[in-house]
PDB file of N, CA and C in Angstrom:
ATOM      1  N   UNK A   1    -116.123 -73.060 -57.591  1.00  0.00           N
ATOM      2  CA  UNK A   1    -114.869 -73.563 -57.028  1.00  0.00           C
ATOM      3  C   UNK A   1    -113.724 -72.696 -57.518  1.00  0.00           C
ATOM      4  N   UNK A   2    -112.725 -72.354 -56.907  1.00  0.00           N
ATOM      5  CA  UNK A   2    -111.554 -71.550 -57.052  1.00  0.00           C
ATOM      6  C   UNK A   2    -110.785 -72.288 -57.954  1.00  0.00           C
ATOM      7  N   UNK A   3    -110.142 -71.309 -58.854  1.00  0.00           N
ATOM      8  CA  UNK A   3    -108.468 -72.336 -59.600  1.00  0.00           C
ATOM      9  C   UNK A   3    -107.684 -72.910 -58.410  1.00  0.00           C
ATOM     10  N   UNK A   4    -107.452 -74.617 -59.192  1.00  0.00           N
ATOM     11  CA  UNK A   4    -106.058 -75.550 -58.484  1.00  0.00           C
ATOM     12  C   UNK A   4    -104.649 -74.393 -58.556  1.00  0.00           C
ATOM     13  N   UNK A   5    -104.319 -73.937 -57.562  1.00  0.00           N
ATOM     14  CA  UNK A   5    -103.116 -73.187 -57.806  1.00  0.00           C
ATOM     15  C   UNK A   5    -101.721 -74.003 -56.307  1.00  0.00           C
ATOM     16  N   UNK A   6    -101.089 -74.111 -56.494  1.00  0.00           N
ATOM     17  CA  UNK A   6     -99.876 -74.763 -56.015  1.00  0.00           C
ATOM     18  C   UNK A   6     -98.907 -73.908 -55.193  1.00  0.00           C
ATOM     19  N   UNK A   7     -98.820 -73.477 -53.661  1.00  0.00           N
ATOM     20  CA  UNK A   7     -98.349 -71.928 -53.268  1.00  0.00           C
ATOM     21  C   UNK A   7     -97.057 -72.565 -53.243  1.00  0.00           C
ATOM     22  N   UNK A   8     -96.957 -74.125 -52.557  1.00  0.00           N
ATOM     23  CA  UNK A   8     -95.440 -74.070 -51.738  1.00  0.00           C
ATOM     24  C   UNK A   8     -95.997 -76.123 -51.874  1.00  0.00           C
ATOM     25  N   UNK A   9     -94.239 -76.527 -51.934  1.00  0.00           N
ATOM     26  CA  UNK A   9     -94.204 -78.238 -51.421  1.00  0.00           C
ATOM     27  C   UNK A   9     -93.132 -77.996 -51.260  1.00  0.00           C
ATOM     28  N   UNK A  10     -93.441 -79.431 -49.763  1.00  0.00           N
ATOM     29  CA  UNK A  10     -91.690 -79.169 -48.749  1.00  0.00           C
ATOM     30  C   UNK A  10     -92.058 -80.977 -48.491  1.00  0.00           C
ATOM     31  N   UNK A  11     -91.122 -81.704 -48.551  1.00  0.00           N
ATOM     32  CA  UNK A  11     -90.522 -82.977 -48.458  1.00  0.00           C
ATOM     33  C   UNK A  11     -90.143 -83.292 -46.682  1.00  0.00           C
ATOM     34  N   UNK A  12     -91.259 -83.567 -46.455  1.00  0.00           N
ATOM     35  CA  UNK A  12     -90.796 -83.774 -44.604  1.00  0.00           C
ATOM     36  C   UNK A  12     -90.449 -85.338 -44.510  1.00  0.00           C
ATOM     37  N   UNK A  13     -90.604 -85.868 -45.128  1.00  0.00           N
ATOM     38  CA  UNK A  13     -89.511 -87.216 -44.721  1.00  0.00           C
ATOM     39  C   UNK A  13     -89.485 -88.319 -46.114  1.00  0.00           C
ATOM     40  N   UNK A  14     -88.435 -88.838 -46.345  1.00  0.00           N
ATOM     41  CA  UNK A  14     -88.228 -89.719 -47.409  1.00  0.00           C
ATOM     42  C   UNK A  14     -87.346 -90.623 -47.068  1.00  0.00           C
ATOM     43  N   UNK A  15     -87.857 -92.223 -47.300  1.00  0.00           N
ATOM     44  CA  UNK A  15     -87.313 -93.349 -47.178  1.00  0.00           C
ATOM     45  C   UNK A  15     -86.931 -94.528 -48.402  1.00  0.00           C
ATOM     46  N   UNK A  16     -86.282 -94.169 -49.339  1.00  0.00           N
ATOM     47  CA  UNK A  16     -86.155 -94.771 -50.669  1.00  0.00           C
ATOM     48  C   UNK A  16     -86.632 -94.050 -51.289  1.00  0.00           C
ATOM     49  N   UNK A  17     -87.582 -94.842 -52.336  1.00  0.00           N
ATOM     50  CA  UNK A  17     -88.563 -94.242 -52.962  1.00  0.00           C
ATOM     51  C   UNK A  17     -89.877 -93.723 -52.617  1.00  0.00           C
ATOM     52  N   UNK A  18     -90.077 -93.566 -51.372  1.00  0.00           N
ATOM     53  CA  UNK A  18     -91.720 -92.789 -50.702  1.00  0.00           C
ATOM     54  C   UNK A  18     -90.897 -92.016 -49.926  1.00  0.00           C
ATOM     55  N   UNK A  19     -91.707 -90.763 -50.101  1.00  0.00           N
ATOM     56  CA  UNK A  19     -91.719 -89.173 -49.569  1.00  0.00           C
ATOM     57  C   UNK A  19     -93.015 -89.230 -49.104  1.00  0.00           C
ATOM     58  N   UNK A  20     -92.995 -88.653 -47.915  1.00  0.00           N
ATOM     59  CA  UNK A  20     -94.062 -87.579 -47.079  1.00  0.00           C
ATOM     60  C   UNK A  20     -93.967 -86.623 -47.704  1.00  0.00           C
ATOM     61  N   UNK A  21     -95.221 -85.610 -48.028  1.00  0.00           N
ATOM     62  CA  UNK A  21     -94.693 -84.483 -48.672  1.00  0.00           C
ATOM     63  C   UNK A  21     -95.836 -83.405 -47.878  1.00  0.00           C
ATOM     64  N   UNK A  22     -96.109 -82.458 -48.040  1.00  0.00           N
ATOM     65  CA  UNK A  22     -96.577 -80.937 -47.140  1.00  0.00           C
ATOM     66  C   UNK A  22     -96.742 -80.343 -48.840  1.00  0.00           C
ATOM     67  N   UNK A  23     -98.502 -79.644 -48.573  1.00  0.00           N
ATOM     68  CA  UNK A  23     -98.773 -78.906 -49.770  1.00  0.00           C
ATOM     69  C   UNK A  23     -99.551 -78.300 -49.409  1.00  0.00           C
ATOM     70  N   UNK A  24     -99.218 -76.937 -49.886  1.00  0.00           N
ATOM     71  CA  UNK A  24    -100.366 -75.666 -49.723  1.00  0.00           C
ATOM     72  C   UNK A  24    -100.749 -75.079 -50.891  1.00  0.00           C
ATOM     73  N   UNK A  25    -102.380 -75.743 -51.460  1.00  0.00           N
ATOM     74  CA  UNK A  25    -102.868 -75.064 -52.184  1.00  0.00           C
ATOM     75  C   UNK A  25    -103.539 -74.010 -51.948  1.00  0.00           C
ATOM     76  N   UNK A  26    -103.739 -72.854 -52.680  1.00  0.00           N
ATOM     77  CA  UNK A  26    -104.704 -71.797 -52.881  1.00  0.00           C
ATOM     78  C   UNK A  26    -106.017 -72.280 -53.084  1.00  0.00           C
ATOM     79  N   UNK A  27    -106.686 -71.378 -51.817  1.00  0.00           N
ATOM     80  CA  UNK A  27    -108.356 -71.742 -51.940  1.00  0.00           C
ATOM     81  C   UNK A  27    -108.427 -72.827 -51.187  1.00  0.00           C
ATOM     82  N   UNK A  28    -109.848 -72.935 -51.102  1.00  0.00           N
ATOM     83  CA  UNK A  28    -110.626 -73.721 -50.235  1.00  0.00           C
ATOM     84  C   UNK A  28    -110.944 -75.364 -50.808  1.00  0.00           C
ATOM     85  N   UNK A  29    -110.162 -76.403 -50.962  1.00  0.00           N
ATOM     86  CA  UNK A  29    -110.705 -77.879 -51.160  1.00  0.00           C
ATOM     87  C   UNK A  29    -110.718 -78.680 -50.366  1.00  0.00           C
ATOM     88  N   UNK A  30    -111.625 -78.905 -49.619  1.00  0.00           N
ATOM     89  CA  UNK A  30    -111.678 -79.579 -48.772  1.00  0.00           C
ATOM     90  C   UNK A  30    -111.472 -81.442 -48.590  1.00  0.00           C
ATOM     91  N   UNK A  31    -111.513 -81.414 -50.480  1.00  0.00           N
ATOM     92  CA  UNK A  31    -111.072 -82.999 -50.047  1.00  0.00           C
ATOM     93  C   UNK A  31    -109.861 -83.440 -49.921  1.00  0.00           C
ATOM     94  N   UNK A  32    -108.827 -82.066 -49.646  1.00  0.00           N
ATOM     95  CA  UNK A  32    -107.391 -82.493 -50.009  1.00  0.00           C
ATOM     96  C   UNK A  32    -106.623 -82.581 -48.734  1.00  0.00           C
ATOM     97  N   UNK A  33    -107.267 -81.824 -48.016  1.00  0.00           N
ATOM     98  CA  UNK A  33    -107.284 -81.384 -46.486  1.00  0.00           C
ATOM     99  C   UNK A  33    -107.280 -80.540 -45.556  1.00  0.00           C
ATOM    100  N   UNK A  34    -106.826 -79.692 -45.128  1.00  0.00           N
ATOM    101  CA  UNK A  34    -107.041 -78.959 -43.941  1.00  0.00           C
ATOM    102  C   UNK A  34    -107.229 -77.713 -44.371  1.00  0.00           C
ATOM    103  N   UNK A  35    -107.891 -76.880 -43.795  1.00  0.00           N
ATOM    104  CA  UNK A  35    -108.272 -75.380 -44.140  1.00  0.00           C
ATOM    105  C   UNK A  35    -108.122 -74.416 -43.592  1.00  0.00           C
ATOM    106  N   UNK A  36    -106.901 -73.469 -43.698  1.00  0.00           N
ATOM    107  CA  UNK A  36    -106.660 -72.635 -43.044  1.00  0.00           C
ATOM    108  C   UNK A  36    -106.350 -71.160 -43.368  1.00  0.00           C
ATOM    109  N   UNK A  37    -106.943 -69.751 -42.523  1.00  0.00           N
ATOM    110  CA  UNK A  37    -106.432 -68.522 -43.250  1.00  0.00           C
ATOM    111  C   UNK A  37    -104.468 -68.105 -43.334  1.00  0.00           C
ATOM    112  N   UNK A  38    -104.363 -68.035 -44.309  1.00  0.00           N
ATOM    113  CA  UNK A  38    -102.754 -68.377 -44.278  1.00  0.00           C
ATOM    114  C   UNK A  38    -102.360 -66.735 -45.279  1.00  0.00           C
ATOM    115  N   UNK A  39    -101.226 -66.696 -45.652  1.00  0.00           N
ATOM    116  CA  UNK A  39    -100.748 -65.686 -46.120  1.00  0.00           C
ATOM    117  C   UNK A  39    -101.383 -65.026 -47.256  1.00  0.00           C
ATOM    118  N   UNK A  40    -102.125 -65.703 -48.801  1.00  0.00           N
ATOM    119  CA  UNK A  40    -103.017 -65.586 -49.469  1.00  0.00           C
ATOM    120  C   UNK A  40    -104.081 -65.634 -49.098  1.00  0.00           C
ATOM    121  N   UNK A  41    -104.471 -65.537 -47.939  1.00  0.00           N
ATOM    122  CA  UNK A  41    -106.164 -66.026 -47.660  1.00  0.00           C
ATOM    123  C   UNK A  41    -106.376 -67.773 -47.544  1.00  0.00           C
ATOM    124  N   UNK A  42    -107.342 -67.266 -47.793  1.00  0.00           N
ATOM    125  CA  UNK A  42    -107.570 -69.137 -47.407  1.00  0.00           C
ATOM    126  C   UNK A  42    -106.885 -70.320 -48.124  1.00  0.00           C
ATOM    127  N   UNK A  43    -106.372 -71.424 -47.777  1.00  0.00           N
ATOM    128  CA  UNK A  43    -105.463 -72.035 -48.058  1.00  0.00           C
ATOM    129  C   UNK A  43    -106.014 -73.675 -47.363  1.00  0.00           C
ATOM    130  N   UNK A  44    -105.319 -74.181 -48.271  1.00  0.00           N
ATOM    131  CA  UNK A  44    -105.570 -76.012 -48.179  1.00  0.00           C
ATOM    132  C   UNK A  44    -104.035 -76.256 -48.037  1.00  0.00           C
ATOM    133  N   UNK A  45    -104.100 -77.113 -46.489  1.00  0.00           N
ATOM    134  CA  UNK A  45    -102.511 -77.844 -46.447  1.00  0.00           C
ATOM    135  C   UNK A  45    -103.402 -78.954 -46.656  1.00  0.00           C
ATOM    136  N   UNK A  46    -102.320 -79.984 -47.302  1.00  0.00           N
ATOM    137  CA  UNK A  46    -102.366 -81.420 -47.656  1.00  0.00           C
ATOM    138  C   UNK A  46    -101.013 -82.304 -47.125  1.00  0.00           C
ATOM    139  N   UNK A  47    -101.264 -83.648 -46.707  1.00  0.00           N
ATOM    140  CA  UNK A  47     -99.826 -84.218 -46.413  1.00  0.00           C
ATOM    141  C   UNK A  47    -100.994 -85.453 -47.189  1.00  0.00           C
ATOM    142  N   UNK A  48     -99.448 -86.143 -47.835  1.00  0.00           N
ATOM    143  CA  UNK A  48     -99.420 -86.966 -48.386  1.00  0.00           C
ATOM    144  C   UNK A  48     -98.525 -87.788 -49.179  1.00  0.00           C
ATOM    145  N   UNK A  49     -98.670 -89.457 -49.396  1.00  0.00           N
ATOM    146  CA  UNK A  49     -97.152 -90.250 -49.637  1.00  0.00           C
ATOM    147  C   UNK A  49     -97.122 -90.358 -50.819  1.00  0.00           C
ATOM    148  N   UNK A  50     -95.882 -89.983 -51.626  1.00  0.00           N
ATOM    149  CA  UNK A  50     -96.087 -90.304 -52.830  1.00  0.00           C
ATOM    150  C   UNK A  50     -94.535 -91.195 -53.552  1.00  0.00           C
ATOM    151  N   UNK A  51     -94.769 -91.711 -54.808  1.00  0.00           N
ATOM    152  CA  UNK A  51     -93.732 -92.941 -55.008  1.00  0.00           C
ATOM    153  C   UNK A  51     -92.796 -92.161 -56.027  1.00  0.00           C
ATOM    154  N   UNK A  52     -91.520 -91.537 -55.614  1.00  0.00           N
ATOM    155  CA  UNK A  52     -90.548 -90.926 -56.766  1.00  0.00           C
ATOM    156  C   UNK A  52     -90.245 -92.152 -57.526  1.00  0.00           C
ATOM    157  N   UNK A  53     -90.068 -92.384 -58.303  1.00  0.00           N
ATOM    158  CA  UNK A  53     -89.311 -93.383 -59.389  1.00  0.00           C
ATOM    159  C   UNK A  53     -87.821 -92.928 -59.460  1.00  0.00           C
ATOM    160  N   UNK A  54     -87.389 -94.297 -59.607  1.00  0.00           N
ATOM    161  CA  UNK A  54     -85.869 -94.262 -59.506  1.00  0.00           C
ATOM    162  C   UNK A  54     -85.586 -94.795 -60.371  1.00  0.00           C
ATOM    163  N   UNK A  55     -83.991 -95.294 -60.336  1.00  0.00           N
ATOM    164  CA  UNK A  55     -83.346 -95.786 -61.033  1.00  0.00           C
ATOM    165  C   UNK A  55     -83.580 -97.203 -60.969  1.00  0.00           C
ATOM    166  N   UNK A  56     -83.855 -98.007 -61.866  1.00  0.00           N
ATOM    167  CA  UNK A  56     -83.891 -99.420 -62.016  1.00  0.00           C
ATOM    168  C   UNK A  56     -82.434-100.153 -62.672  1.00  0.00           C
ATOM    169  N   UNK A  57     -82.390-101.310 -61.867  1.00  0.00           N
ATOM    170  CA  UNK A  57     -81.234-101.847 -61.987  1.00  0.00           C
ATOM    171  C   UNK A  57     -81.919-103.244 -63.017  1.00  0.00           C
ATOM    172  N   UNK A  58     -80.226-103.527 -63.979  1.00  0.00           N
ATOM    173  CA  UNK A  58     -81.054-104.859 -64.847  1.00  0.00           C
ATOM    174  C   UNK A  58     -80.866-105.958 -63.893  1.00  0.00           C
ATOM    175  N   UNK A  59     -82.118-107.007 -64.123  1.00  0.00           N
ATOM    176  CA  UNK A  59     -81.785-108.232 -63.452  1.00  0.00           C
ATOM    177  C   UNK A  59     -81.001-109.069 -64.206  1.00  0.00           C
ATOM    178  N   UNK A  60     -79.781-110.141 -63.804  1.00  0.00           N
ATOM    179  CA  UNK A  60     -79.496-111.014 -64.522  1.00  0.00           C
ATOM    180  C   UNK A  60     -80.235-112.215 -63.943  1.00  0.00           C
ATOM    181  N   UNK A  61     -80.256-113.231 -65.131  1.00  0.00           N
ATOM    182  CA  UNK A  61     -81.295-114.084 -65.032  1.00  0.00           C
ATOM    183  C   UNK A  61     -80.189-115.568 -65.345  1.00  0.00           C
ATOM    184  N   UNK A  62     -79.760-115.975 -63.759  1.00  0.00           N
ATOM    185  CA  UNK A  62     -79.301-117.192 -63.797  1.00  0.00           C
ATOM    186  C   UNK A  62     -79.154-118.409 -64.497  1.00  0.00           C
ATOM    187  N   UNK A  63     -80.776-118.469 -65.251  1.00  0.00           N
ATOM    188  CA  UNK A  63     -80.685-119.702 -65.539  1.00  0.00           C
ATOM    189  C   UNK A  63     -79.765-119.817 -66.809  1.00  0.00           C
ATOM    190  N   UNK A  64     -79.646-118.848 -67.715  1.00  0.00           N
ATOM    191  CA  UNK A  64     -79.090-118.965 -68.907  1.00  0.00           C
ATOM    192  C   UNK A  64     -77.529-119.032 -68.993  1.00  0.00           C
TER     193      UNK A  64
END
């Protein structure tokens, strides 16, 4: 199996805290997704949702 190497990530849509995101790894993994000959040679695009963490707000708590 080839080294995990990371060419490029691009953010195609974000709604709060979940992003769509676009990833092109180096080399051939097929469980990540798609396989294509690209500028390095063979190349894995991936799309996938992932959860940025934000800022949390304190709750106040009424009853007290």
């Amino acid at each position: 199996m080839w080294e995990q190497e990371i060419l490029d990530e691009k953010i195609i849509s974000q709604k709060g805290p979940l992003q769509r995101i676009k990833r092109w790894w180096k080399g051939i993994h097929a469980e990540k997704g798609t396989i294509i000959r690209g500028w390095t040679g063979w190349e894995t695009v991936e799309e996938r949702d992932r959860i940025v963490p934000g800022r949390t707000l304190p709750v106040m708590n009424d009853r007290e």
